[in-house]
C-alpha atoms as a PDB file:
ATOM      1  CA  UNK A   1     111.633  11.609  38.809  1.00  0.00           C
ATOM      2  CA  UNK A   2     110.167  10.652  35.482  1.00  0.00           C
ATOM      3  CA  UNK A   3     112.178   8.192  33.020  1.00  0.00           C
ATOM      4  CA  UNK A   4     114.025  10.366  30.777  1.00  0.00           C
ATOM      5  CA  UNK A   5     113.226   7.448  28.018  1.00  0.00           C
ATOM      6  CA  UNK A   6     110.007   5.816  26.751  1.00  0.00           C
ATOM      7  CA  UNK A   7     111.012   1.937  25.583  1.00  0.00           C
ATOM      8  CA  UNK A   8     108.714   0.195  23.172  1.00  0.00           C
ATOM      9  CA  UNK A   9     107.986  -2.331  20.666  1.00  0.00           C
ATOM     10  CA  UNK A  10     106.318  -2.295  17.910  1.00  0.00           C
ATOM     11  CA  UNK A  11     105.806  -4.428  14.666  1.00  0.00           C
ATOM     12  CA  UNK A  12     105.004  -7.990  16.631  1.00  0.00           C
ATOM     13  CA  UNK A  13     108.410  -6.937  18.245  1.00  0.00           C
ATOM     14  CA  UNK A  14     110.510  -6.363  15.325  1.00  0.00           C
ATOM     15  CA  UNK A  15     111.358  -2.797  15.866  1.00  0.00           C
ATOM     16  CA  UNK A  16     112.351  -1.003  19.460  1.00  0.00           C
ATOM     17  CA  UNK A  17     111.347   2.191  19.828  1.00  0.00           C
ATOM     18  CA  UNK A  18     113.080   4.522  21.879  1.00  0.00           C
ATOM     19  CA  UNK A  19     111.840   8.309  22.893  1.00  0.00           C
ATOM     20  CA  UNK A  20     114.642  10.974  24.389  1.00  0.00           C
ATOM     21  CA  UNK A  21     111.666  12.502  26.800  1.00  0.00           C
ATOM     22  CA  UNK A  22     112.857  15.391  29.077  1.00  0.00           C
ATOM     23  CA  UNK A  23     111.648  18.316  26.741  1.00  0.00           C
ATOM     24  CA  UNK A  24     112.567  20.468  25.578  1.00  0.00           C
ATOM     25  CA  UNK A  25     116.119  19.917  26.135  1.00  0.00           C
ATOM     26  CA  UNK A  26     116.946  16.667  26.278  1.00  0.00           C
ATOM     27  CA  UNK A  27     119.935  16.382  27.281  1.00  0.00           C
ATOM     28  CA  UNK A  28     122.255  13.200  27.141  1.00  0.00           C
ATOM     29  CA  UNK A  29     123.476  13.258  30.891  1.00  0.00           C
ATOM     30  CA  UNK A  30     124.353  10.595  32.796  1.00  0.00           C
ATOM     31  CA  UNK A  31     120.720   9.857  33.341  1.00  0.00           C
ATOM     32  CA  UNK A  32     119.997   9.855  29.821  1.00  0.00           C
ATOM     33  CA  UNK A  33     123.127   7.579  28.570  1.00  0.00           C
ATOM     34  CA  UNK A  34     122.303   5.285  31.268  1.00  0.00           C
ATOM     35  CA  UNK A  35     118.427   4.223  30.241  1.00  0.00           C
ATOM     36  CA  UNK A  36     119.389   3.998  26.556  1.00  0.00           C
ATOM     37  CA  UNK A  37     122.165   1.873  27.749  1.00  0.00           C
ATOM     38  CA  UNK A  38     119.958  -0.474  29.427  1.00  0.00           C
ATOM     39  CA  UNK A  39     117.666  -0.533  26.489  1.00  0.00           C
ATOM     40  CA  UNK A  40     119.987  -1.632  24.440  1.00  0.00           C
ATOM     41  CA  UNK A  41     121.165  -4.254  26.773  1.00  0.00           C
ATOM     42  CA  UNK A  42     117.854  -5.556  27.286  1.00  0.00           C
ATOM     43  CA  UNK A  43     117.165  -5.267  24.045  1.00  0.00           C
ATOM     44  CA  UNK A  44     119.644  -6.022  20.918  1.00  0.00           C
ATOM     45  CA  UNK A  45     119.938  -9.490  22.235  1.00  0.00           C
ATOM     46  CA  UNK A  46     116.573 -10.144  20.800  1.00  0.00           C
ATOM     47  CA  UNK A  47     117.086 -12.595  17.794  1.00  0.00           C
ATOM     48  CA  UNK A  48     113.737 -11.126  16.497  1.00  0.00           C
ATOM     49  CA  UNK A  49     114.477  -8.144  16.772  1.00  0.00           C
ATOM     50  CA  UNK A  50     115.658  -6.197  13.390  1.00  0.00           C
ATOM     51  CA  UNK A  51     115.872  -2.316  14.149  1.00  0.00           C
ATOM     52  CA  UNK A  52     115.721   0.388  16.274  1.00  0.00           C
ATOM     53  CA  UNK A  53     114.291   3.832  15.855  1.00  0.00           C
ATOM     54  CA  UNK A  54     115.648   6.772  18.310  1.00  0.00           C
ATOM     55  CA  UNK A  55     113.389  10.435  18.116  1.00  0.00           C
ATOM     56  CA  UNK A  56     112.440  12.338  20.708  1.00  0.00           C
ATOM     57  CA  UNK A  57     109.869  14.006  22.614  1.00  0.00           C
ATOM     58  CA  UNK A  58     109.304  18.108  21.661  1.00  0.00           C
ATOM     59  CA  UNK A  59     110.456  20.888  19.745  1.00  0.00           C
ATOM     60  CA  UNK A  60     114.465  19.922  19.802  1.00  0.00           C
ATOM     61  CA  UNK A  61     116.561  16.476  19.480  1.00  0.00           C
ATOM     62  CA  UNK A  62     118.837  17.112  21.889  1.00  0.00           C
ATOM     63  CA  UNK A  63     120.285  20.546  23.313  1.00  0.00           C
ATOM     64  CA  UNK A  64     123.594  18.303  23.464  1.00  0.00           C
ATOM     65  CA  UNK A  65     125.429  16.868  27.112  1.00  0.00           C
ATOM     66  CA  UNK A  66     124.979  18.458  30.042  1.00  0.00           C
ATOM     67  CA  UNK A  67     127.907  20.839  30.689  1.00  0.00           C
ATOM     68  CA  UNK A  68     128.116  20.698  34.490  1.00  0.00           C
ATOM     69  CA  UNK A  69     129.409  17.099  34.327  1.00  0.00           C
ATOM     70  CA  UNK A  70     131.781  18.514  31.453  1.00  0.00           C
ATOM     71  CA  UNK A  71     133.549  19.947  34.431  1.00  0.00           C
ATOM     72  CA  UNK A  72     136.826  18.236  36.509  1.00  0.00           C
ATOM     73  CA  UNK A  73     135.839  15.937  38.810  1.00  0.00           C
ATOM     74  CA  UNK A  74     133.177  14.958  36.739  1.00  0.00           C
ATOM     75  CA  UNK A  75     134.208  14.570  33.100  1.00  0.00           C
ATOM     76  CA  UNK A  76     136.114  11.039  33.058  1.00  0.00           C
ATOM     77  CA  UNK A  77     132.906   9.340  34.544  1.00  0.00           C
ATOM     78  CA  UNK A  78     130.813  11.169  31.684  1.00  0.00           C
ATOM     79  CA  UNK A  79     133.101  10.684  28.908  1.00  0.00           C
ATOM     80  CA  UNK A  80     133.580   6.448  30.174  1.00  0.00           C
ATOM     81  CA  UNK A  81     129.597   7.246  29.763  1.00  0.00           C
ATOM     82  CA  UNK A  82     128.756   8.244  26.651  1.00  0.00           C
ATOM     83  CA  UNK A  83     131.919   6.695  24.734  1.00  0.00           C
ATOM     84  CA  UNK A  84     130.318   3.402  26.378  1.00  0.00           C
ATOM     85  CA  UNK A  85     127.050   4.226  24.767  1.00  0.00           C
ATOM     86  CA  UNK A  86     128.850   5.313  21.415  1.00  0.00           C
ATOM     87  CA  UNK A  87     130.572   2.430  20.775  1.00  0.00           C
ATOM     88  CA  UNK A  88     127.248   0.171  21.661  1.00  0.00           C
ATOM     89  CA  UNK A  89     125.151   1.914  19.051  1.00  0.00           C
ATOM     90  CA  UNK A  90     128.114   1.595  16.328  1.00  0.00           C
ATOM     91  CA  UNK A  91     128.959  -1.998  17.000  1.00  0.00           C
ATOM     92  CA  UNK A  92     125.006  -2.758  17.190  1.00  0.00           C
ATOM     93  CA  UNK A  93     123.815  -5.724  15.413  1.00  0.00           C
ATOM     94  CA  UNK A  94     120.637  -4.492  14.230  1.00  0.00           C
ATOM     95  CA  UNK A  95     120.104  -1.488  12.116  1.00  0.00           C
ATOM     96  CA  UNK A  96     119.398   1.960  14.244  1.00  0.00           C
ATOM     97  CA  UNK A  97     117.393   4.404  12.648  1.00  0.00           C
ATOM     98  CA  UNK A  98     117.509   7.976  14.063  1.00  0.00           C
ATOM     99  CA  UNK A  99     114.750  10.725  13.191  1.00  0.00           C
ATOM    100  CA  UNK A 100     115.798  14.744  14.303  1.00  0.00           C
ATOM    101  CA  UNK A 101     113.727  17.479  14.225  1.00  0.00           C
ATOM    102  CA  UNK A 102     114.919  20.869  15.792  1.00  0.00           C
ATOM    103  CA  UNK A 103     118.049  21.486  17.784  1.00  0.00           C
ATOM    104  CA  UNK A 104     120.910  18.029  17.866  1.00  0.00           C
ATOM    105  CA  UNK A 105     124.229  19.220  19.293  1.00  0.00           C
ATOM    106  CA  UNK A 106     126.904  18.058  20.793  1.00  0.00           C
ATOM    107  CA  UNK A 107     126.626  15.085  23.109  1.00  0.00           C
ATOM    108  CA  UNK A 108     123.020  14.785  21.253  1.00  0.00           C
ATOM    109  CA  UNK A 109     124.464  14.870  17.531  1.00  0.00           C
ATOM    110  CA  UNK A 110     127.405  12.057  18.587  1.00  0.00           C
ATOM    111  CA  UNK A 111     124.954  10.039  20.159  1.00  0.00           C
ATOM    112  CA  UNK A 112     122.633  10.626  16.257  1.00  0.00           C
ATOM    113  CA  UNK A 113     126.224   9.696  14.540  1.00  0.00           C
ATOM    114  CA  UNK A 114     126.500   6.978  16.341  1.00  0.00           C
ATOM    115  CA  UNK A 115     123.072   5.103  14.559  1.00  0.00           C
ATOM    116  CA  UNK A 116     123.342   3.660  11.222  1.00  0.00           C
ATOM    117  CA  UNK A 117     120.742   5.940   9.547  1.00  0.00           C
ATOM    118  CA  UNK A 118     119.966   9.385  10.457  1.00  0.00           C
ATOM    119  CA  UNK A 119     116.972  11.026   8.838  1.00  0.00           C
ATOM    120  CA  UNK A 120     116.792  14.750   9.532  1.00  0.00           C
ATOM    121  CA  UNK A 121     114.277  17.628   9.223  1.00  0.00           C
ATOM    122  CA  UNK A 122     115.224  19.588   6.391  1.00  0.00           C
ATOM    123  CA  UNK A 123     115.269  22.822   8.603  1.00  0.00           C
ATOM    124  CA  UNK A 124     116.468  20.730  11.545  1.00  0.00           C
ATOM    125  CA  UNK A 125     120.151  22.311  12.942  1.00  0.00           C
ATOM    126  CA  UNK A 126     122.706  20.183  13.457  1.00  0.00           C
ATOM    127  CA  UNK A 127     126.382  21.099  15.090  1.00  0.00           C
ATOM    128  CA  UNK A 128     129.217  20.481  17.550  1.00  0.00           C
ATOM    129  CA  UNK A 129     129.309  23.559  19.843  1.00  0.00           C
ATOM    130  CA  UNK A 130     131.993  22.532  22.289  1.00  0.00           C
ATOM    131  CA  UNK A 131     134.693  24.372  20.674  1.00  0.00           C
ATOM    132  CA  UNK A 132     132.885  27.477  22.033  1.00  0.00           C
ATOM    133  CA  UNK A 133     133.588  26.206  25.474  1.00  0.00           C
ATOM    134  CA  UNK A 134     137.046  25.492  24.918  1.00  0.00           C
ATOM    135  CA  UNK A 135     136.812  21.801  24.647  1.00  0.00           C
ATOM    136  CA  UNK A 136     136.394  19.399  21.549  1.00  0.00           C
ATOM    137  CA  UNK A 137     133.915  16.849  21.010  1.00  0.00           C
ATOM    138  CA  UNK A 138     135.178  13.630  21.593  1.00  0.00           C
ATOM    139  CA  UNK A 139     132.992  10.829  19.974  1.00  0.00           C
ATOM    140  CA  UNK A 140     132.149  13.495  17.189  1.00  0.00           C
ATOM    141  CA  UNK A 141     135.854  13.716  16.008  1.00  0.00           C
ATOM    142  CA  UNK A 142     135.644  10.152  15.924  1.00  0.00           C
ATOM    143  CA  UNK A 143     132.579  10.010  13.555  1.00  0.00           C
ATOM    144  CA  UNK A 144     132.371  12.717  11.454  1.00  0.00           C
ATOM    145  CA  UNK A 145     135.869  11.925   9.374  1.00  0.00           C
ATOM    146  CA  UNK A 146     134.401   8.590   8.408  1.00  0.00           C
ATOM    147  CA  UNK A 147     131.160   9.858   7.796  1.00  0.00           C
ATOM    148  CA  UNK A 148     131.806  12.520   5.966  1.00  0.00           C
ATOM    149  CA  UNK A 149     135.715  13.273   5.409  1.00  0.00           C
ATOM    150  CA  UNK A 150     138.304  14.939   7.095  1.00  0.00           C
ATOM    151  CA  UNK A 151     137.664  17.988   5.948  1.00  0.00           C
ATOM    152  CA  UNK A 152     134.170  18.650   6.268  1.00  0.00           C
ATOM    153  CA  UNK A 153     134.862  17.273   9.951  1.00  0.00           C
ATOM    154  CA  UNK A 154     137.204  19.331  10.787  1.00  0.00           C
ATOM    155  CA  UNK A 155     135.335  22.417   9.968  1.00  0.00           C
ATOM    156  CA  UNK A 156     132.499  21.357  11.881  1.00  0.00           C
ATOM    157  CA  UNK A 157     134.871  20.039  14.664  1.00  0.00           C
ATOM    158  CA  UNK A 158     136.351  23.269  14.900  1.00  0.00           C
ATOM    159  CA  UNK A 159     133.937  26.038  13.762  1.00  0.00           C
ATOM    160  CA  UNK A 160     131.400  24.940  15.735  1.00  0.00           C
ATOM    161  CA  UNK A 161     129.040  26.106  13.402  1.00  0.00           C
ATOM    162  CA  UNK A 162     126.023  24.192  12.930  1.00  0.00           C
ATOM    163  CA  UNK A 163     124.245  23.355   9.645  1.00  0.00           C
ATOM    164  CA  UNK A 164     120.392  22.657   8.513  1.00  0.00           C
ATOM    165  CA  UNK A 165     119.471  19.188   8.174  1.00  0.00           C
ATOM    166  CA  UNK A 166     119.252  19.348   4.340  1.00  0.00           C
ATOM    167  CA  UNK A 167     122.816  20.187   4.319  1.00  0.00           C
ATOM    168  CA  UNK A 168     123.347  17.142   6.510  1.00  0.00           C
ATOM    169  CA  UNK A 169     121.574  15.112   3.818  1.00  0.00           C
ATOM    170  CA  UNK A 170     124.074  16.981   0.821  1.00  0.00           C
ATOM    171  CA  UNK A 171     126.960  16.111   3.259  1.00  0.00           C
ATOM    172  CA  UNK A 172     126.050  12.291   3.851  1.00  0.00           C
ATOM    173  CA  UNK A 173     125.747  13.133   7.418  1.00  0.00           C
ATOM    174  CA  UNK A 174     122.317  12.258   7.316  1.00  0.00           C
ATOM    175  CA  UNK A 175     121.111   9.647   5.193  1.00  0.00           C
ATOM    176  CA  UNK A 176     117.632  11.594   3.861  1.00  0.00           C
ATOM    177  CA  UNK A 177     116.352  14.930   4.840  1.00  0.00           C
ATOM    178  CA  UNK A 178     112.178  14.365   5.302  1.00  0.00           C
ATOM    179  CA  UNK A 179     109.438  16.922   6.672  1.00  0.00           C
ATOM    180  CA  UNK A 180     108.651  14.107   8.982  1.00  0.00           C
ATOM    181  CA  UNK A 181     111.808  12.239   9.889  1.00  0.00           C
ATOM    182  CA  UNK A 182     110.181   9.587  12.198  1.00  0.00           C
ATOM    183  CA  UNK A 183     107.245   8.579   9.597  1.00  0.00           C
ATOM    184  CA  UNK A 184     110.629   8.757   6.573  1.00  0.00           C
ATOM    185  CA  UNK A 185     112.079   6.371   9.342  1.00  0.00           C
ATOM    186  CA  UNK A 186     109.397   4.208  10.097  1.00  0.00           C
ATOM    187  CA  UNK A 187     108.494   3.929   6.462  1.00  0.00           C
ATOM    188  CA  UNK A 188     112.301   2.924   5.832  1.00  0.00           C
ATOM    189  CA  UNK A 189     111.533   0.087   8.198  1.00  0.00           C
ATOM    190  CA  UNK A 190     108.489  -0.922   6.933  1.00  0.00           C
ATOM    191  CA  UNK A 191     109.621  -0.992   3.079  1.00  0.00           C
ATOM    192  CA  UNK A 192     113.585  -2.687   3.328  1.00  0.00           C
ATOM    193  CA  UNK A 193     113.689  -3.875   6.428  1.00  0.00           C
ATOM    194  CA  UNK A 194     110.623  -5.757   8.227  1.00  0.00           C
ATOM    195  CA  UNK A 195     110.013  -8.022   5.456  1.00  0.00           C
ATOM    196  CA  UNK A 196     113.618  -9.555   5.591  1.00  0.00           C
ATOM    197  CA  UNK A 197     115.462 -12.183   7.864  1.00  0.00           C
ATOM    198  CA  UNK A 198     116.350 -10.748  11.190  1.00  0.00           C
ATOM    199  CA  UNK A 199     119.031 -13.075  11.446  1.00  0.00           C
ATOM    200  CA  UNK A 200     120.585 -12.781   8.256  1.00  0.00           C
ATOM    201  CA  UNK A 201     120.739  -8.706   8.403  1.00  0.00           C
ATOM    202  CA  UNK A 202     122.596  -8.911  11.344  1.00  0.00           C
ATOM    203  CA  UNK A 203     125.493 -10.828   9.196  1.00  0.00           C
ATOM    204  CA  UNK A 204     125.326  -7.896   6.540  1.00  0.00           C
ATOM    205  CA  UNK A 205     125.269  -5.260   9.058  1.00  0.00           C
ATOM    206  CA  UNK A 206     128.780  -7.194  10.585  1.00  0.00           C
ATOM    207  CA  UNK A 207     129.922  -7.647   7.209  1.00  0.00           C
ATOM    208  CA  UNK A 208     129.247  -3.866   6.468  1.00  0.00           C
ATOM    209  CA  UNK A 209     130.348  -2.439   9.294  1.00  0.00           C
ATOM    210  CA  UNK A 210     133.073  -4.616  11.308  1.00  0.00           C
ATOM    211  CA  UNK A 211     135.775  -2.270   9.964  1.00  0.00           C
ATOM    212  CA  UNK A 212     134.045   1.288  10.438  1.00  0.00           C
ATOM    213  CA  UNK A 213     133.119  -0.199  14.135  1.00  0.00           C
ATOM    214  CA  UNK A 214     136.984  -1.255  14.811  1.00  0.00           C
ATOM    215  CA  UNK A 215     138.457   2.173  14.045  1.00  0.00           C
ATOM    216  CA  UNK A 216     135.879   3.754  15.599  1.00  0.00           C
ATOM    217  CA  UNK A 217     136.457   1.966  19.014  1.00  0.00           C
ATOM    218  CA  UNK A 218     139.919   1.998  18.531  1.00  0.00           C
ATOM    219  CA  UNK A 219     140.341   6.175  18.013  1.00  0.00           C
ATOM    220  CA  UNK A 220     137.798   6.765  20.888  1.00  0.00           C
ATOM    221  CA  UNK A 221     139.967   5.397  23.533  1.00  0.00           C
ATOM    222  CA  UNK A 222     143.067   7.964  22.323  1.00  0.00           C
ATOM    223  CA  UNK A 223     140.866  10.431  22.246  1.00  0.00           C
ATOM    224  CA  UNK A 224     139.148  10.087  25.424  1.00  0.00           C
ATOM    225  CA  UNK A 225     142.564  10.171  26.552  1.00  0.00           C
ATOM    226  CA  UNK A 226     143.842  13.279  24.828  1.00  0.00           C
ATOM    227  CA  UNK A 227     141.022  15.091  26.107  1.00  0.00           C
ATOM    228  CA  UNK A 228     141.080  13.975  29.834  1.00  0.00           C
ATOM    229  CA  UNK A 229     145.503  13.518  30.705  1.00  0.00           C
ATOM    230  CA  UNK A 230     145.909  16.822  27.817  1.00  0.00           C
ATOM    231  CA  UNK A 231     143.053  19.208  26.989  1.00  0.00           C
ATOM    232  CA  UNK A 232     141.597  19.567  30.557  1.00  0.00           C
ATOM    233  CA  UNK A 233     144.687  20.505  32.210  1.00  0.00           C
ATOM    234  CA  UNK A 234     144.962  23.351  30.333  1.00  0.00           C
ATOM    235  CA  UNK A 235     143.355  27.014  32.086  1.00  0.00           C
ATOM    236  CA  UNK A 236     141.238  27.717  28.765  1.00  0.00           C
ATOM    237  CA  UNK A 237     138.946  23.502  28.465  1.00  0.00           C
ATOM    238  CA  UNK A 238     138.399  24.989  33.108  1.00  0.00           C
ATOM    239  CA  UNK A 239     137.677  28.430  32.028  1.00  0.00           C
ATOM    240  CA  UNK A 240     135.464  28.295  28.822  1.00  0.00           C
ATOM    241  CA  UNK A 241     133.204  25.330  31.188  1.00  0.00           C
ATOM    242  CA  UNK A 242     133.063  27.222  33.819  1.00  0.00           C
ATOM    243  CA  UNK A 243     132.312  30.893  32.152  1.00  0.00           C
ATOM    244  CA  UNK A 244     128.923  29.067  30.810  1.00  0.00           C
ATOM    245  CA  UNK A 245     127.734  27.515  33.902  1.00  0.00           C
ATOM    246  CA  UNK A 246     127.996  31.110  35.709  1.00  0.00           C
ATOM    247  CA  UNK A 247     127.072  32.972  32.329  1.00  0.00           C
ATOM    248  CA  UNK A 248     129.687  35.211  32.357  1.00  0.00           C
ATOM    249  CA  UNK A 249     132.246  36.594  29.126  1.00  0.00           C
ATOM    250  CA  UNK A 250     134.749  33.849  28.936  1.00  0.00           C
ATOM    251  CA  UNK A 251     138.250  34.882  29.609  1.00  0.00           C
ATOM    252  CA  UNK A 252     141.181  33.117  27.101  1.00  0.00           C
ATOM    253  CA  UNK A 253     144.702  32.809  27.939  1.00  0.00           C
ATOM    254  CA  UNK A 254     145.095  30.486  25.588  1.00  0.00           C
ATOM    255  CA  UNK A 255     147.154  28.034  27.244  1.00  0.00           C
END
């Protein structure tokens, strides 16, 4: 089986690059969580080391998690998982730049939140789906508020409607909307952050961020628990999985 990541440096080592590459979904299973993971870890250690840029490979971001390990017996190792990988990118020392293009949802939009700067295709469609399956998103209701307000969250959060990545950009979801999001990116890089101190960016992004990154880590664990002792013992979280993976009409009885 191929990697479902490409790892690489660039800039004499200054910037990691890191390619989602299992077109044209991409999804963030367990596979998936666990190379960027180990990136990271092999990675943000680096003293020389002063950003990271995460695109991807084909048409789409990120079709979003993989909703077979969504199901019981399978969803507390995938939520310890991701919420793992969440809280690495947020408490990161170094400055994560994210470029979509296409499709990011669910599992695939948290894990975009989850980087300092997001950079989005203007006509790039962005959304948390999983109230269609009778389940919430996690990470994403752990985000979104600070990113962009409660209220704005909680429409997403429970619409599950998606929006284009200029809106993103109006929302301050994303931080730019560019026709090329990985040259905006790189160019980003280039311009603010290559010609400065590794060393002494990673005391602004801790003095920036320490408080956004304790709240953050703090709600997730609640929330992985709300969704794992509450919301999937209830008939509707089993039934809405389960009624996609067989592709059949979905059957509420709301309880």
């Amino acid at each position: 089986m191929t990697t479902p990541l490409k790892v690489w440096l660039e800039a004499e080592g200054r910037l990691l690059r890191l390619r989602l590459s299992r077109p044209k979904a991409n999804l963030i299973d367990a596979a998936m969580i666990e190379a960027l993971a180990r990136a990271f870890t092999d990675h943000l250690g680096n003293p020389g080391l002063t950003a990271v840029l995460l695109d991807a490979e084909g048409p789409h971001f990120s079709y979003g998690a993989s909703v077979e390990e969504h199901l019981p017996g399978q969803c507390a190792a995938m939520l310890a998982g991701i919420h793992g990988l969440i809280l690495q990118m947020v408490e990161a020392p170094v400055t994560i730049l994210v470029a979509v293009h296409g499709q990011c949802l669910g599992g695939g939009l948290e894990a975009a939140l989850a980087g300092h700067l997001l950079f989005a295709a203007p006509d790039a469609v962005l959304g948390q789906p999983e109230m269609k399956l009778g389940v919430f998103a996690p990470a994403a209701s752990c985000l979104l508020p600070e990113l962009i307000g409660p209220a704005r969250a909680l429409d997403l959060l429970v619409s599950a409607r998606t929006v284009s990545g200029a809106e993103a950009a109006a929302m301050g979801m994303a931080y730019q909307a560019a026709a090329n999001p990985e040259r905006a990116a790189v160019a980003y890089f280039d311009s603010f952050l290559k010609p400065k101190s590794a060393s002494s960016l990673r005391y602004a992004i801790k003095a920036a961020r320490s408080d956004y990154a304790s709240r953050v880590r703090s709600k997730i664990r609640s929330v992985e628990r709300l969704y794992l002792d509450e919301l999937m013992k209830t008939h509707d979280a089993t039934e809405g999985l389960t009624a996609f993976v067989a592709k059949r009409a979905v059957q509420w009885q709301h309880q």
